[in-house]
PDB file of N, CA and C in Angstrom:
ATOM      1  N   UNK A   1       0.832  -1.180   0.000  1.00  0.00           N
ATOM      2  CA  UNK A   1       0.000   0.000   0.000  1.00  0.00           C
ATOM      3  C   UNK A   1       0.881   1.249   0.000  1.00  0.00           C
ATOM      4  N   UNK A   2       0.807   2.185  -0.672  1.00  0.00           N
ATOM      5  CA  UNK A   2       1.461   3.137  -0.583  1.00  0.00           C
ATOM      6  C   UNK A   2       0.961   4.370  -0.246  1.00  0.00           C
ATOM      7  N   UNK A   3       1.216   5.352   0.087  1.00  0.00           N
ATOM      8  CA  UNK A   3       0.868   6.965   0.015  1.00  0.00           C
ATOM      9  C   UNK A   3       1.923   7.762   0.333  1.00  0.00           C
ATOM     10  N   UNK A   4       1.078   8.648  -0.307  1.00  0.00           N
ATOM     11  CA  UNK A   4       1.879   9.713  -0.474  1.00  0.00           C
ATOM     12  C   UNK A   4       2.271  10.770   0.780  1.00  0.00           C
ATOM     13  N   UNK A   5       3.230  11.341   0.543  1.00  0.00           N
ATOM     14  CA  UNK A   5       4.090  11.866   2.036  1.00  0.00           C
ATOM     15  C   UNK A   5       4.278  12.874   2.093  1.00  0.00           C
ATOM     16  N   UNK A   6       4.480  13.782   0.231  1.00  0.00           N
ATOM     17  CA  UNK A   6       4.590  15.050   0.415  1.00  0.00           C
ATOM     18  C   UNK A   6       5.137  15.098  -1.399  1.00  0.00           C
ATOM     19  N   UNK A   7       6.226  15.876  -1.254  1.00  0.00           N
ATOM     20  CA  UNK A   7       6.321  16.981  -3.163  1.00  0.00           C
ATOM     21  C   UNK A   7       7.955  16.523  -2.776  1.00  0.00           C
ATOM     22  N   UNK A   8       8.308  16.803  -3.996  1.00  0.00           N
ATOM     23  CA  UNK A   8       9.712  17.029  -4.224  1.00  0.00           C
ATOM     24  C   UNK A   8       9.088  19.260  -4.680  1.00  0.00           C
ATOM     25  N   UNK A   9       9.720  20.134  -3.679  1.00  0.00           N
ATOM     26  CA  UNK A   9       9.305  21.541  -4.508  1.00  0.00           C
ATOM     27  C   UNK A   9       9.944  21.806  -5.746  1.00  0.00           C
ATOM     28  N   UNK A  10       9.356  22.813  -5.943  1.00  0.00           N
ATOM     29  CA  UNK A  10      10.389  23.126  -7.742  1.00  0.00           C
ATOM     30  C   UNK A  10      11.226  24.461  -6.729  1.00  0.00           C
ATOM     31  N   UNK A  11      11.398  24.428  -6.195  1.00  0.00           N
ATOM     32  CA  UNK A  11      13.154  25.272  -5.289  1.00  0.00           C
ATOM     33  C   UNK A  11      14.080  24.040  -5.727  1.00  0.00           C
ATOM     34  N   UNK A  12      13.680  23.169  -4.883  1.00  0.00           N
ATOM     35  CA  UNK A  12      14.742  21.683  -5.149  1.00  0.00           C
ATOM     36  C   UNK A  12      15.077  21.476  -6.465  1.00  0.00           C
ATOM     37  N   UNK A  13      13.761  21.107  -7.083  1.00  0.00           N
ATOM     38  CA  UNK A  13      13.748  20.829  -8.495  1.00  0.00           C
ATOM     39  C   UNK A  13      14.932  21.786  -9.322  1.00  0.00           C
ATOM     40  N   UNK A  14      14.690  23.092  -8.872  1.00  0.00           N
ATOM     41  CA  UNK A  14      15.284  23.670 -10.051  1.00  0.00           C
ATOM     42  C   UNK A  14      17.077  24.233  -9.171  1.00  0.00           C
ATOM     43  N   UNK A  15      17.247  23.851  -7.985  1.00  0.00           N
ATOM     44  CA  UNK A  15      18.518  24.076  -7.113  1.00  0.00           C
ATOM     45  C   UNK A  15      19.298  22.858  -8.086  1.00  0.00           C
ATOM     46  N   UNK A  16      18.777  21.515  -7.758  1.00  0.00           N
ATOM     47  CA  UNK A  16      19.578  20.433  -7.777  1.00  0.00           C
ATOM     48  C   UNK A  16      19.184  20.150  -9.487  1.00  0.00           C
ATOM     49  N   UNK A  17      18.730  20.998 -10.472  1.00  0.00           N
ATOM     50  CA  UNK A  17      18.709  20.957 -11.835  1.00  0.00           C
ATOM     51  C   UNK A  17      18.156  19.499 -12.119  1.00  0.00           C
ATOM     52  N   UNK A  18      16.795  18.852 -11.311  1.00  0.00           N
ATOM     53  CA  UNK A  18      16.026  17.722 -11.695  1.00  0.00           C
ATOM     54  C   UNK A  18      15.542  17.943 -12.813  1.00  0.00           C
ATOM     55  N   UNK A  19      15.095  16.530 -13.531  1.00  0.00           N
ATOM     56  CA  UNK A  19      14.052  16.774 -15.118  1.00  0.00           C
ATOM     57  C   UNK A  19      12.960  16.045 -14.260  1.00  0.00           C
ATOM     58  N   UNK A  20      12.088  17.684 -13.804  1.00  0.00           N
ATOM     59  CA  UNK A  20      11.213  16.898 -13.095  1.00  0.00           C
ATOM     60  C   UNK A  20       9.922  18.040 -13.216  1.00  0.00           C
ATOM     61  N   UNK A  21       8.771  17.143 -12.986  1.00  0.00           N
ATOM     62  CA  UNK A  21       7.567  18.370 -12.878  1.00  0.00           C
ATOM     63  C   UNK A  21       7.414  18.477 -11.649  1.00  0.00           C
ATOM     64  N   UNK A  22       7.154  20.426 -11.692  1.00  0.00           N
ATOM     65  CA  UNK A  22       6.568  20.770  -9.879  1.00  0.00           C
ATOM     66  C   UNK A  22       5.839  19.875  -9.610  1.00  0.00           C
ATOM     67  N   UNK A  23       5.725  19.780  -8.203  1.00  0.00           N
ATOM     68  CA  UNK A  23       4.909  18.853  -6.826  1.00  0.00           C
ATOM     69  C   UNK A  23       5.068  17.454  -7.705  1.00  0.00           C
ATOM     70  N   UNK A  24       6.368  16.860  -7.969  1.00  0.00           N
ATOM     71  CA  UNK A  24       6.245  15.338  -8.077  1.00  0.00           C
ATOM     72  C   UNK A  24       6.220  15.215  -6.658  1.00  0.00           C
ATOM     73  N   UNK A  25       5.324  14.139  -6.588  1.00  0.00           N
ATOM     74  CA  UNK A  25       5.126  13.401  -5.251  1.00  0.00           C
ATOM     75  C   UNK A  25       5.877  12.509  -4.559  1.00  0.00           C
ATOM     76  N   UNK A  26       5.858  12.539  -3.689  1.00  0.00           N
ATOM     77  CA  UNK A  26       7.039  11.783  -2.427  1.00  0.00           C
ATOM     78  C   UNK A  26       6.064  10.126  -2.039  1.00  0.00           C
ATOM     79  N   UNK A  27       6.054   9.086  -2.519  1.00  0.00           N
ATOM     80  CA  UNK A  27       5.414   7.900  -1.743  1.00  0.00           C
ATOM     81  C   UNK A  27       5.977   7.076  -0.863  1.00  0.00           C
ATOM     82  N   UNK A  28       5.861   6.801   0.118  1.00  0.00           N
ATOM     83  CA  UNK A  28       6.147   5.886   1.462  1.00  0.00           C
ATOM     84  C   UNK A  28       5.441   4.458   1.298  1.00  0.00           C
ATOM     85  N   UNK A  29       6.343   3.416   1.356  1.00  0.00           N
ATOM     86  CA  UNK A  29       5.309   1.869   1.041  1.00  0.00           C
ATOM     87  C   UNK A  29       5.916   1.145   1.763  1.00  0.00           C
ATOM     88  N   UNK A  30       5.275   0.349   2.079  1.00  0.00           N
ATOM     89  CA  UNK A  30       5.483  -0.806   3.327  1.00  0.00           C
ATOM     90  C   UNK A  30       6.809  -1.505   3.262  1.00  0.00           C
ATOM     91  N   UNK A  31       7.571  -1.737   2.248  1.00  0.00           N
ATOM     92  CA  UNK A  31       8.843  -1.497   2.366  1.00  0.00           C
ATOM     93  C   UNK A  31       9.833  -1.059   2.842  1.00  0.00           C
ATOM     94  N   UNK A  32       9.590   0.331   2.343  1.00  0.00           N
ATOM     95  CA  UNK A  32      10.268   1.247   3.041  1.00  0.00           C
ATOM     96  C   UNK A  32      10.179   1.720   4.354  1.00  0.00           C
ATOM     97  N   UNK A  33       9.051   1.534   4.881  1.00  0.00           N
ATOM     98  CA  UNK A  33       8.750   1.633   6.467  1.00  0.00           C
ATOM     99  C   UNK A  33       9.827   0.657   6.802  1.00  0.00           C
ATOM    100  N   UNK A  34       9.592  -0.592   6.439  1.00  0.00           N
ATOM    101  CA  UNK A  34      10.585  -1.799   7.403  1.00  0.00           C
ATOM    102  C   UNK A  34      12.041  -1.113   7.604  1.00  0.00           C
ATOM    103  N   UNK A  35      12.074  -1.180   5.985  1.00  0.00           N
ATOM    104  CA  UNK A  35      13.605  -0.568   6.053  1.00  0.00           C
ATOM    105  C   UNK A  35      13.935   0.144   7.079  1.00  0.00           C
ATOM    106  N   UNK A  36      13.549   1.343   6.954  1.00  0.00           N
ATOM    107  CA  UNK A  36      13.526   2.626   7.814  1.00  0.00           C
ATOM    108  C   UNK A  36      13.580   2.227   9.768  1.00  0.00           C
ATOM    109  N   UNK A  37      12.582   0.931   9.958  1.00  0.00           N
ATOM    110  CA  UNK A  37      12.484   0.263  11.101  1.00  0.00           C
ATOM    111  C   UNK A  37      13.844  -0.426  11.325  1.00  0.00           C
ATOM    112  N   UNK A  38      14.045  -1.466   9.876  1.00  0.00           N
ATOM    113  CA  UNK A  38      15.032  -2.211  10.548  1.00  0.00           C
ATOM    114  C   UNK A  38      16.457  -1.216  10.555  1.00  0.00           C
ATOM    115  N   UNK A  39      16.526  -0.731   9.945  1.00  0.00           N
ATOM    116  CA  UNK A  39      18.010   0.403   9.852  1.00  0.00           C
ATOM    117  C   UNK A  39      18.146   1.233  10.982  1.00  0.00           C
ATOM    118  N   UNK A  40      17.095   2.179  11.347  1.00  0.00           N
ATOM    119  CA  UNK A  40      17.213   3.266  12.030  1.00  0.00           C
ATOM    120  C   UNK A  40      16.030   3.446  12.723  1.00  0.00           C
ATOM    121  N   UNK A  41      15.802   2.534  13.491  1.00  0.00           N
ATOM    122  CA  UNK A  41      14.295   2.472  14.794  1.00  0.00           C
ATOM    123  C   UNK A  41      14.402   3.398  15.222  1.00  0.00           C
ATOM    124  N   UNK A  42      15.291   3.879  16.223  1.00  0.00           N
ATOM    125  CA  UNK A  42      15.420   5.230  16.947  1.00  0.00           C
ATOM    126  C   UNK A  42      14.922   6.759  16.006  1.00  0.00           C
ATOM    127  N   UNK A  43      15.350   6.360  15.520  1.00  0.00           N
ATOM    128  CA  UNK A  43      14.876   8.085  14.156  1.00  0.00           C
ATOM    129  C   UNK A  43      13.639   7.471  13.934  1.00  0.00           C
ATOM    130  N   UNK A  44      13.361   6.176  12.928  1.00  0.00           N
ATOM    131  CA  UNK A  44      11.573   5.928  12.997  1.00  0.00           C
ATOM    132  C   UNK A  44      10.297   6.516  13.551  1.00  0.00           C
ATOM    133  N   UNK A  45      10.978   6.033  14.857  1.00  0.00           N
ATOM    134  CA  UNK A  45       9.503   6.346  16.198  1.00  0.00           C
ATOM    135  C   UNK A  45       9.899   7.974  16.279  1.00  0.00           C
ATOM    136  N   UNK A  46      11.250   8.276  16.005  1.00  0.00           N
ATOM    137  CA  UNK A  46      11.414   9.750  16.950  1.00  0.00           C
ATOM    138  C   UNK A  46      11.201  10.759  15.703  1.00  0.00           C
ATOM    139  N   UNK A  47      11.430  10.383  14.095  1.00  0.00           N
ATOM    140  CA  UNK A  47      11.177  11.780  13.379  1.00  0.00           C
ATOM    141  C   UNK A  47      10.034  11.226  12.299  1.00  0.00           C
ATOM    142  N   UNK A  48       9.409  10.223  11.919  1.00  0.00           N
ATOM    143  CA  UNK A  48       8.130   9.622  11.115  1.00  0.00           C
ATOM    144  C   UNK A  48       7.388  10.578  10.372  1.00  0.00           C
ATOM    145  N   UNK A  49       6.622  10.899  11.756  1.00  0.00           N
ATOM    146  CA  UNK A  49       6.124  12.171  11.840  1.00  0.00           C
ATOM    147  C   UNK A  49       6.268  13.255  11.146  1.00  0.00           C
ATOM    148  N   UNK A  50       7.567  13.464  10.995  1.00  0.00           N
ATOM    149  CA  UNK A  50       7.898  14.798  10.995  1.00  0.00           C
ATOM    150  C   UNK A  50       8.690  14.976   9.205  1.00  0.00           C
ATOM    151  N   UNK A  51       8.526  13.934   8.491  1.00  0.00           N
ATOM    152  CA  UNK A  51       9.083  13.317   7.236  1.00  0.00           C
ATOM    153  C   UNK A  51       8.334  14.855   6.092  1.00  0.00           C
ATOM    154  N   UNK A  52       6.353  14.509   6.149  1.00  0.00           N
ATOM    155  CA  UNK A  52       6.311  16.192   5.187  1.00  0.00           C
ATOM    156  C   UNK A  52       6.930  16.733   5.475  1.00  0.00           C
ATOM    157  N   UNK A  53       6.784  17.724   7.186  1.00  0.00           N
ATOM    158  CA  UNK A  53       8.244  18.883   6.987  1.00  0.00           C
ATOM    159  C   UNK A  53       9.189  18.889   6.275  1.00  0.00           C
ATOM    160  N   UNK A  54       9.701  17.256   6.777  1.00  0.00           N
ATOM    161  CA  UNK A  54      11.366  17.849   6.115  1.00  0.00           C
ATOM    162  C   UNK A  54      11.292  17.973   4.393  1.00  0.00           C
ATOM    163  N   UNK A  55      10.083  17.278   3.750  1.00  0.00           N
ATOM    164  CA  UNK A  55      10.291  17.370   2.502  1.00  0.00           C
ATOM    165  C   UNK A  55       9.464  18.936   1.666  1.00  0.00           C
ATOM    166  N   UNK A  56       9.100  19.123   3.094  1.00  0.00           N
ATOM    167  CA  UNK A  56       8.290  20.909   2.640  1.00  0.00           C
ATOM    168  C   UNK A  56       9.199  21.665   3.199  1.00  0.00           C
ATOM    169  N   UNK A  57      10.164  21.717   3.589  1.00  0.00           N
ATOM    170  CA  UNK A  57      10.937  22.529   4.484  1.00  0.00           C
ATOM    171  C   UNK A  57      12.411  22.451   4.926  1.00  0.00           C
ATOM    172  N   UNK A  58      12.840  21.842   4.087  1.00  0.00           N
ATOM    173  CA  UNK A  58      14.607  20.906   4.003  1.00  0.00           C
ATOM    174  C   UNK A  58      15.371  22.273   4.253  1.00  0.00           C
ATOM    175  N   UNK A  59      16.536  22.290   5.745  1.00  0.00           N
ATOM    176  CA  UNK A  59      17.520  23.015   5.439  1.00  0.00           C
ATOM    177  C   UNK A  59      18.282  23.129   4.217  1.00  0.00           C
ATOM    178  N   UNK A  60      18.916  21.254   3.829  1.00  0.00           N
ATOM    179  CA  UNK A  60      19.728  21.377   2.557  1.00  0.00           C
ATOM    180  C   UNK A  60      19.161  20.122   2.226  1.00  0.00           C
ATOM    181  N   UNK A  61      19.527  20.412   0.778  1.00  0.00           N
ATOM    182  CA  UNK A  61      19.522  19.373  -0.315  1.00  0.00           C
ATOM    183  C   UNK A  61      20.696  18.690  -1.152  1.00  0.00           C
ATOM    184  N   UNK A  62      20.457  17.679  -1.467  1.00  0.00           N
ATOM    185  CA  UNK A  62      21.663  17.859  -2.935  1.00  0.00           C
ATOM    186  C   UNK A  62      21.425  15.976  -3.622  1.00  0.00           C
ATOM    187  N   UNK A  63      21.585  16.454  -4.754  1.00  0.00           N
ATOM    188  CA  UNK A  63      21.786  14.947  -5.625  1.00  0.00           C
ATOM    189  C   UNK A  63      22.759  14.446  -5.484  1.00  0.00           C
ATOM    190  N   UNK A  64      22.349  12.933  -4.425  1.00  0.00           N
ATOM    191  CA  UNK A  64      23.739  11.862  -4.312  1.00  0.00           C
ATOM    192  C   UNK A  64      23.922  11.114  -5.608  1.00  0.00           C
ATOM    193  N   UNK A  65      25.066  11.619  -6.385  1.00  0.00           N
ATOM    194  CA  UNK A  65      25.425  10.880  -7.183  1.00  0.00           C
ATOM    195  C   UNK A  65      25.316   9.515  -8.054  1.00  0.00           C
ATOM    196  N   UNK A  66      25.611   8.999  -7.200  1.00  0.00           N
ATOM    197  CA  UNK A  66      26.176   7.597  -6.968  1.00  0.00           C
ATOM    198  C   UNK A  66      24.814   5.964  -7.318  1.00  0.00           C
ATOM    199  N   UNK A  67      23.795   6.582  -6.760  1.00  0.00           N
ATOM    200  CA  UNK A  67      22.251   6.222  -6.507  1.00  0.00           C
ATOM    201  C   UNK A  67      21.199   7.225  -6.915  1.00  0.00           C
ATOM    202  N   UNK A  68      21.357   8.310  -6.873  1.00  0.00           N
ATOM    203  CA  UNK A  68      20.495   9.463  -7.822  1.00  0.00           C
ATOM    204  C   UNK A  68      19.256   9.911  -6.813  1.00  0.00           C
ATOM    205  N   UNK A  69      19.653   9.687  -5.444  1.00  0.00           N
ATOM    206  CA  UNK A  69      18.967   9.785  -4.650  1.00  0.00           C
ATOM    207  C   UNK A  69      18.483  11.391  -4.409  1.00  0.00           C
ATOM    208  N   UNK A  70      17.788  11.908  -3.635  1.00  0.00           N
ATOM    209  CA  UNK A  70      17.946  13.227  -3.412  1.00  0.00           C
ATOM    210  C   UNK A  70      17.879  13.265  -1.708  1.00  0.00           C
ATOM    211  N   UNK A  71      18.796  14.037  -1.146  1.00  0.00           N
ATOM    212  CA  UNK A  71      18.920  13.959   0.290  1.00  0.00           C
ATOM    213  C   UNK A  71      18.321  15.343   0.795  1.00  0.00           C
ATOM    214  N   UNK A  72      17.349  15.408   1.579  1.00  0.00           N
ATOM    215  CA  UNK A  72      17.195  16.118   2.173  1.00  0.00           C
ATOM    216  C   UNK A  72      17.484  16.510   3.925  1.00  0.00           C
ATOM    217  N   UNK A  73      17.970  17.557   4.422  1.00  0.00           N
ATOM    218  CA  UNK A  73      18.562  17.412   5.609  1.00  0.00           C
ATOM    219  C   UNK A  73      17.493  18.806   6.604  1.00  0.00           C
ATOM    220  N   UNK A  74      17.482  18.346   7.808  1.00  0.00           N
ATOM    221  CA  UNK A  74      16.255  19.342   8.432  1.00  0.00           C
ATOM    222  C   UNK A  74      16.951  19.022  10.505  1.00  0.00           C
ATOM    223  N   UNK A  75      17.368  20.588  10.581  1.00  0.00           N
ATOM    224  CA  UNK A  75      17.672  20.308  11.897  1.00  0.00           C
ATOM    225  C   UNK A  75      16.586  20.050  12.863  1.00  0.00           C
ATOM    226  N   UNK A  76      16.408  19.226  14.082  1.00  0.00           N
ATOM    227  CA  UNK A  76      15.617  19.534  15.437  1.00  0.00           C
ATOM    228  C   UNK A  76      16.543  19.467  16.516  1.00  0.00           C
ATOM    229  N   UNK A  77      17.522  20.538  16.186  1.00  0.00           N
ATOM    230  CA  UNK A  77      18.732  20.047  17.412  1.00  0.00           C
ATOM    231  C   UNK A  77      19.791  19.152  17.181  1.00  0.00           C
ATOM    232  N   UNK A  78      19.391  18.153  16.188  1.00  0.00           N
ATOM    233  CA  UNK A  78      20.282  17.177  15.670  1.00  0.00           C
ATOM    234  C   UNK A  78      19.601  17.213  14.014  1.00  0.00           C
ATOM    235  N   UNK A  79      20.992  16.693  13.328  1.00  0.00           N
ATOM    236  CA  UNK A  79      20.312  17.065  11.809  1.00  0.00           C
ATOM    237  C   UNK A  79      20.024  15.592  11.716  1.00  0.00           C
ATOM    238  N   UNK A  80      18.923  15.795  10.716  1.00  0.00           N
ATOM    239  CA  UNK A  80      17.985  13.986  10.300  1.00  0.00           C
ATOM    240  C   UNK A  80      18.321  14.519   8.546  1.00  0.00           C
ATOM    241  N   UNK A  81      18.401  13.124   8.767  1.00  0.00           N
ATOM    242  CA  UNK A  81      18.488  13.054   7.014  1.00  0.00           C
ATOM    243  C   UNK A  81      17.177  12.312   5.933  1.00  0.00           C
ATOM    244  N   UNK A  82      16.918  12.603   5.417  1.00  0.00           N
ATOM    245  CA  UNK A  82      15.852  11.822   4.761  1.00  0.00           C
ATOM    246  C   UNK A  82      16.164  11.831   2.918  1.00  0.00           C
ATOM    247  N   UNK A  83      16.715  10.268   2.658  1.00  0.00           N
ATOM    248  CA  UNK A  83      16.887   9.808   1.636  1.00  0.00           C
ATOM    249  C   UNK A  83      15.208   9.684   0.458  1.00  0.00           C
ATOM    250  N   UNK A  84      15.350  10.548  -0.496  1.00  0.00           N
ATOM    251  CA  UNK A  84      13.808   9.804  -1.072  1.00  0.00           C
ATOM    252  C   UNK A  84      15.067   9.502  -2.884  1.00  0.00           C
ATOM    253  N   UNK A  85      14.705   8.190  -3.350  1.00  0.00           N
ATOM    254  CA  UNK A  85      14.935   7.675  -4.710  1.00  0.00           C
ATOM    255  C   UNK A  85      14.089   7.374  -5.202  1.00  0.00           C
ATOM    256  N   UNK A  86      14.493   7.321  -6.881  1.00  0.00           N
ATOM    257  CA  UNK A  86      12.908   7.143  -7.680  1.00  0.00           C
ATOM    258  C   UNK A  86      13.091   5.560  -7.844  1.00  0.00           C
ATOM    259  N   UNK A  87      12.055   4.657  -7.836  1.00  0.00           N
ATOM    260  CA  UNK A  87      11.800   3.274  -8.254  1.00  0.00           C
ATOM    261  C   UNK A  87      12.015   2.777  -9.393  1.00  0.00           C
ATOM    262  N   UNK A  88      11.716   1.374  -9.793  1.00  0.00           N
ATOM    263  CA  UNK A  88      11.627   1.103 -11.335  1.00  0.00           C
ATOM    264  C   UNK A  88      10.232   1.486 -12.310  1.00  0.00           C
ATOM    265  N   UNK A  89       9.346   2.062 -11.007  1.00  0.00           N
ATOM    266  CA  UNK A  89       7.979   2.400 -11.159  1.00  0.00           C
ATOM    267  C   UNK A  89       7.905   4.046 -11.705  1.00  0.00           C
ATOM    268  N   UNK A  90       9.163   4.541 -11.657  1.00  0.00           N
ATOM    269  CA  UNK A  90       9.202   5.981 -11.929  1.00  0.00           C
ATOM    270  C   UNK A  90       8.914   6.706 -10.315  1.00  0.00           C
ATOM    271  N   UNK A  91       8.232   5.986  -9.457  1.00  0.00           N
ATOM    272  CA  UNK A  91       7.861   6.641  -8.538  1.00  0.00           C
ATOM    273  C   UNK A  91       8.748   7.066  -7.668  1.00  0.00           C
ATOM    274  N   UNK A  92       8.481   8.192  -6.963  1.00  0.00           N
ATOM    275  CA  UNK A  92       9.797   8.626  -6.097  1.00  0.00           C
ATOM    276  C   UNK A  92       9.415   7.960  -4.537  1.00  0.00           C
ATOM    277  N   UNK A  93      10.437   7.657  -3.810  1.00  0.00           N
ATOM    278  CA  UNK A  93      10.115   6.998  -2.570  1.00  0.00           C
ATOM    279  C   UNK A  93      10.955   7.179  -0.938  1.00  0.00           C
ATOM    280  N   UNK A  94      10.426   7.673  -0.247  1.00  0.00           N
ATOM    281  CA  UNK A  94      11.130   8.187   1.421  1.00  0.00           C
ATOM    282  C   UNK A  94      12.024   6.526   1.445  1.00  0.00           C
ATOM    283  N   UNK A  95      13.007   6.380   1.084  1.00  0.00           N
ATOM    284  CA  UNK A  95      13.978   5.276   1.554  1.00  0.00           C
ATOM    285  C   UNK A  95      14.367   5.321   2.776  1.00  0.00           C
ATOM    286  N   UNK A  96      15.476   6.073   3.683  1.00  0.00           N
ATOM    287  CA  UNK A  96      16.036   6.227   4.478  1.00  0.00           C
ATOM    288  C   UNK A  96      15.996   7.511   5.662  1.00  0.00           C
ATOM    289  N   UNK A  97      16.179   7.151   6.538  1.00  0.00           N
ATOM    290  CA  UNK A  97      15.525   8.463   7.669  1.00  0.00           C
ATOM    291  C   UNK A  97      16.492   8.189   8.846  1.00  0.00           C
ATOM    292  N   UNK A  98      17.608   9.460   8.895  1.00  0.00           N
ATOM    293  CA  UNK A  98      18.736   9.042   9.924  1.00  0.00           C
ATOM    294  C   UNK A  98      19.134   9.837  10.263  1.00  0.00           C
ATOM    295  N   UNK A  99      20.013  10.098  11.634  1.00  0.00           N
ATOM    296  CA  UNK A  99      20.316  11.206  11.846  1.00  0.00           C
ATOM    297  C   UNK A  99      21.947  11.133  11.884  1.00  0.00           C
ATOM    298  N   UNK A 100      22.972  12.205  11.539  1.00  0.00           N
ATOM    299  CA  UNK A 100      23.769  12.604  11.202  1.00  0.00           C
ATOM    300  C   UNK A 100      24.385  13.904  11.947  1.00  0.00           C
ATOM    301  N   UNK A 101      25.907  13.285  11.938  1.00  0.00           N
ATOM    302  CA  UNK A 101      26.365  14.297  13.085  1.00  0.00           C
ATOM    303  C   UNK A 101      26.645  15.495  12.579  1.00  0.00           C
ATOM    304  N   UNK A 102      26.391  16.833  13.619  1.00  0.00           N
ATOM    305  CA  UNK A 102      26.700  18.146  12.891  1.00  0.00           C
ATOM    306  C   UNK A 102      27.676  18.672  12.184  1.00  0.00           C
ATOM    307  N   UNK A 103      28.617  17.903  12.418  1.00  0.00           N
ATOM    308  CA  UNK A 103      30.107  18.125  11.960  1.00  0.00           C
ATOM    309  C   UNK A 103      30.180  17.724  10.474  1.00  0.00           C
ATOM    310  N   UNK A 104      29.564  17.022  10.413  1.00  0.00           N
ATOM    311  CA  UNK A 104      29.264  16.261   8.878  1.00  0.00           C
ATOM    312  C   UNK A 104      28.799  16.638   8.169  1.00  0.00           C
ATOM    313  N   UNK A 105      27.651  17.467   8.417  1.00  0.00           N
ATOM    314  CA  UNK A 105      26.569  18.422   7.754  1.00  0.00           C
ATOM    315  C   UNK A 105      27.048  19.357   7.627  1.00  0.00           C
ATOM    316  N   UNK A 106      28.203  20.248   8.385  1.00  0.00           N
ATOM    317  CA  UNK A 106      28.634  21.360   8.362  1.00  0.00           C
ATOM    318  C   UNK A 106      29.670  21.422   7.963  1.00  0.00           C
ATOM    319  N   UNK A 107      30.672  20.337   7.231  1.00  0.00           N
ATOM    320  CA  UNK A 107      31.134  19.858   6.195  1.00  0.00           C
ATOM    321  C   UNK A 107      31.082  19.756   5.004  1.00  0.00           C
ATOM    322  N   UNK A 108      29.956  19.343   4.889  1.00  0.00           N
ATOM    323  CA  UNK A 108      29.615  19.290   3.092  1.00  0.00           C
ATOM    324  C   UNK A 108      28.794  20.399   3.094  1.00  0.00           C
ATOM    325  N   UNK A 109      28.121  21.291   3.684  1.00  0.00           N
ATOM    326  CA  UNK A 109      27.902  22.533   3.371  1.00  0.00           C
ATOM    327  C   UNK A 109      28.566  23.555   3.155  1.00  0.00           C
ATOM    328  N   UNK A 110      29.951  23.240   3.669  1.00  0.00           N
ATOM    329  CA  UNK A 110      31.064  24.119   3.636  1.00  0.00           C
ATOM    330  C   UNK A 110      31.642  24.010   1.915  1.00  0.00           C
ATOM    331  N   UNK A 111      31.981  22.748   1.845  1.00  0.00           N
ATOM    332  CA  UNK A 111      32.082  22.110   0.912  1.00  0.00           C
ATOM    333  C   UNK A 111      31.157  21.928  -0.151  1.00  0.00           C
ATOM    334  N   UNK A 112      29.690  22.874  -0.626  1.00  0.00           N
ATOM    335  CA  UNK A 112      29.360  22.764  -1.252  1.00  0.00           C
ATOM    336  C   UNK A 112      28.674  21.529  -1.643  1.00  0.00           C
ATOM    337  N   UNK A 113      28.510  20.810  -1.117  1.00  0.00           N
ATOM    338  CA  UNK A 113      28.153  19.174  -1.385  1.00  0.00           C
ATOM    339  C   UNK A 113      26.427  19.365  -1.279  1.00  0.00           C
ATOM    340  N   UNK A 114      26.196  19.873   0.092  1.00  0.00           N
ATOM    341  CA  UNK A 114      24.880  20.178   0.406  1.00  0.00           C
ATOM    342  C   UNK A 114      24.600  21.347   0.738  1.00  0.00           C
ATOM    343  N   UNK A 115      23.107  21.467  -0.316  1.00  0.00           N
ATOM    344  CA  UNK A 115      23.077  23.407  -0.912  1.00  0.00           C
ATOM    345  C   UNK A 115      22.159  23.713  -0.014  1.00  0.00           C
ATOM    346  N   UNK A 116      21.932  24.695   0.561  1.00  0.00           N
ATOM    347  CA  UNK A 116      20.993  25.729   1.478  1.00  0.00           C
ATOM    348  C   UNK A 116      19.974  26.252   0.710  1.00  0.00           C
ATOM    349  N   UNK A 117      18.708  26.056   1.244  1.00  0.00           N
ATOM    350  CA  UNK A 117      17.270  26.376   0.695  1.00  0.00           C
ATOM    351  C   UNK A 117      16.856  27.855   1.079  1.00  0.00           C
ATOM    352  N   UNK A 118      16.405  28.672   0.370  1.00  0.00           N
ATOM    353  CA  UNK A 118      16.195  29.857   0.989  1.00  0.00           C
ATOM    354  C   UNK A 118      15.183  29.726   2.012  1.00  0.00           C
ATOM    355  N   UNK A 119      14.774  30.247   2.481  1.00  0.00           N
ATOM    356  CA  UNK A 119      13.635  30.761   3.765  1.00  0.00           C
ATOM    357  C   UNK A 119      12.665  31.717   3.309  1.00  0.00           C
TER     358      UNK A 119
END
């Protein structure tokens, strides 16, 4: 079963130069819950919740290479990361939900790696 979780915005879209139409949609599927459970329980129960925000409201962004993922990053005191990739379905999907130390984040922002969203 799937649903939907939230947009990829066209800020992102057009920051991280996607071939993508405004408000493509973000889907979450029973899959990816496990995942998300079996990987990173602690972030699960503690940021779930809070997954639209980060995809309406991402400090930083940036296209991981490697997997074509798009990372979005959103502080609450500690930065969480939230992985969404597109499927073989075309569909885009919340994969991964973790949190990440500040030093790291404030690293590749330094470094250009991960770009700052306006406000």
């Amino acid at each position: 079963m799937l649903k939907k979780i939230g947009e990829i915005s066209l800020e992102v879209i057009k920051l991280l130069n996607l071939p993508l139409s405004e408000a493509t949609p973000v889907y979450i599927g029973v899959t990816n819950i496990a995942h998300m459970v079996n990987e990173h329980e602690y972030e699960y129960y503690r940021y779930f919740s809070k997954i639209p925000f980060i995809l309406s409201a991402p400090d930083y962004v940036r296209l991981k290479k490697d997997d074509e993922s798009i990372e979005y990053v959103k502080s609450f005191g500690k930065y969480v990361k939230l992985a969404v990739r597109v499927a073989g379905d075309g569909n885009y999907y919340a994969r991964s939900l973790y949190r990440v130390r500040d030093n790291v984040i404030k690293r590749m922002v330094k470094n250009q790696i991960f770009k700052p969203l306006t406000k």
